[in-house]
Protein backbone atom coordinates (compact mmCIF):
# COMPACT_ATOMS: atom_id res chain seq x y z
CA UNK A 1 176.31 64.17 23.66
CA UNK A 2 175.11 60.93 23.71
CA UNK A 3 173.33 59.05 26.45
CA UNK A 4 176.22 56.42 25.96
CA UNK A 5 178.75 59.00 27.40
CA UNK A 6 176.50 59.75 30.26
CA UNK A 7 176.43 56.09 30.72
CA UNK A 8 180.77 55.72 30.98
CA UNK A 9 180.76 58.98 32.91
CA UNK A 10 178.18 57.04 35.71
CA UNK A 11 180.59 54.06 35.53
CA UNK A 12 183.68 56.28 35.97
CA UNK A 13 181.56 58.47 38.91
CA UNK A 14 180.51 55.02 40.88
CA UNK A 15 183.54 53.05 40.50
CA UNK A 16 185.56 53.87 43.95
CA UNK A 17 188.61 51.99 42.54
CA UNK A 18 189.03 54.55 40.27
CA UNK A 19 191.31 57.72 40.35
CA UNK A 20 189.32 60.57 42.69
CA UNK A 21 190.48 63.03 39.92
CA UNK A 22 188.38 60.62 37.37
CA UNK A 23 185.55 60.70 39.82
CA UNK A 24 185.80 64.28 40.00
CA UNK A 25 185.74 64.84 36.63
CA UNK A 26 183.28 62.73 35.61
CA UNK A 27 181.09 64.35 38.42
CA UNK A 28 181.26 67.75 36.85
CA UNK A 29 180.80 66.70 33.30
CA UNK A 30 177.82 64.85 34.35
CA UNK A 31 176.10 68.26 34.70
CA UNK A 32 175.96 68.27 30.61
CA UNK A 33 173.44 65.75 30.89
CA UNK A 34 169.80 64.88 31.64
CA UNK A 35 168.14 62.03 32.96
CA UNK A 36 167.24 59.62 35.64
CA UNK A 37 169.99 57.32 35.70
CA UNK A 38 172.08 60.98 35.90
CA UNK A 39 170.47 62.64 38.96
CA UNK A 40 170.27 58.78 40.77
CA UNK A 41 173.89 58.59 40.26
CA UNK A 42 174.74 62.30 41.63
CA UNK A 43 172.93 61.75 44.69
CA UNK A 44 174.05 58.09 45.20
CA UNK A 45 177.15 60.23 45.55
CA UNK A 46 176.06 63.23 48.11
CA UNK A 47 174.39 60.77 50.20
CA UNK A 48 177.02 58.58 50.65
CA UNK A 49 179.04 58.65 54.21
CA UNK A 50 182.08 57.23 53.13
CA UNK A 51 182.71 59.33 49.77
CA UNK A 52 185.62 61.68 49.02
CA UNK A 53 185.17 65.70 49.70
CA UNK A 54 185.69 66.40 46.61
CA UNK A 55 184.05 63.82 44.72
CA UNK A 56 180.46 64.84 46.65
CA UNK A 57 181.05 68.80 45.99
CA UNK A 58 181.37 68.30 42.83
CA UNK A 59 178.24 66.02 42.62
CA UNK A 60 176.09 68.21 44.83
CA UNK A 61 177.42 71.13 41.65
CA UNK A 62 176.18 69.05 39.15
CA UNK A 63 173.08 68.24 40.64
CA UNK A 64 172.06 71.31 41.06
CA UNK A 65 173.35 72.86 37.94
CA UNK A 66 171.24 69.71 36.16
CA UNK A 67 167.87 70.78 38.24
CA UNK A 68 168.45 74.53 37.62
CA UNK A 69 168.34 74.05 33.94
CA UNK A 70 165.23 71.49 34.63
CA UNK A 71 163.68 74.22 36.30
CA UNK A 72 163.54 72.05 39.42
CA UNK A 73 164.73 69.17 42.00
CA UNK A 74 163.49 65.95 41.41
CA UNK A 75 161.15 66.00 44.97
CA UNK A 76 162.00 62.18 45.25
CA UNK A 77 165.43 62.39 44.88
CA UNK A 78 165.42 65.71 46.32
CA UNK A 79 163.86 64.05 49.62
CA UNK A 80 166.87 61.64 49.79
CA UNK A 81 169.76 64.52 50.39
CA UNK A 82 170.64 65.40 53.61
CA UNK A 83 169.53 68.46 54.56
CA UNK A 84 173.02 70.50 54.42
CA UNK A 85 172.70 69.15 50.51
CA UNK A 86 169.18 69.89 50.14
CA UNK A 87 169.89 73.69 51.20
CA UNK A 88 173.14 74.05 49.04
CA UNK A 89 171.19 72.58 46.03
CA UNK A 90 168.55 75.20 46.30
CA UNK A 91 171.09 77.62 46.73
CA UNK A 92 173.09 76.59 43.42
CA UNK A 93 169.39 76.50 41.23
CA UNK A 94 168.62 79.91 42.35
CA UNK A 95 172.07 81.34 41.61
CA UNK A 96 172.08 80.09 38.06
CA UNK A 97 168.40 81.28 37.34
């Protein structure tokens, strides 16, 4: 996959005018992917107060699905989630490892 899908999926993921099922999907398929501009979107996402439900669970999946196949968080990024993120994040890498 290239790096310019990751790129439409962030667009698709960030743009609040767009469909939450969009969002939603684009938040899970993000998970395929690698990269800064990736893991600054997903958490853009969790650690936003006004987001949809669904839109962050899914994000908060992908981010730690993306980190457990790293082999770890990203400690500055990893810093910026709230703590009830932080904890389900290290719950999701050490499920899938």
């Amino acid at each position: 996959m290239s790096s310019t899908t990751a790129e439409s999926l962030i667009q698709v993921l960030m743009n609040r005018s767009a469909d939450v099922s969009e969002r939603d999907d684009a938040a899970m398929d993000l998970e395929a992917f690698t990269g800064d501009a990736v893991t600054e979107a997903l958490a853009k996402v969790v650690t936003s107060s006004d987001e949809d439900d669904l839109v962050i669970e899914s994000a908060l999946e992908s981010l730690g699905g993306v980190w457990a196949r790293d082999g770890a968080p990203q400690k500055e990024i990893f810093a910026t989630l709230p703590i009830w993120a932080q904890e389900r994040v290290l719950g999701i890498i050490q499920a899938r490892q």
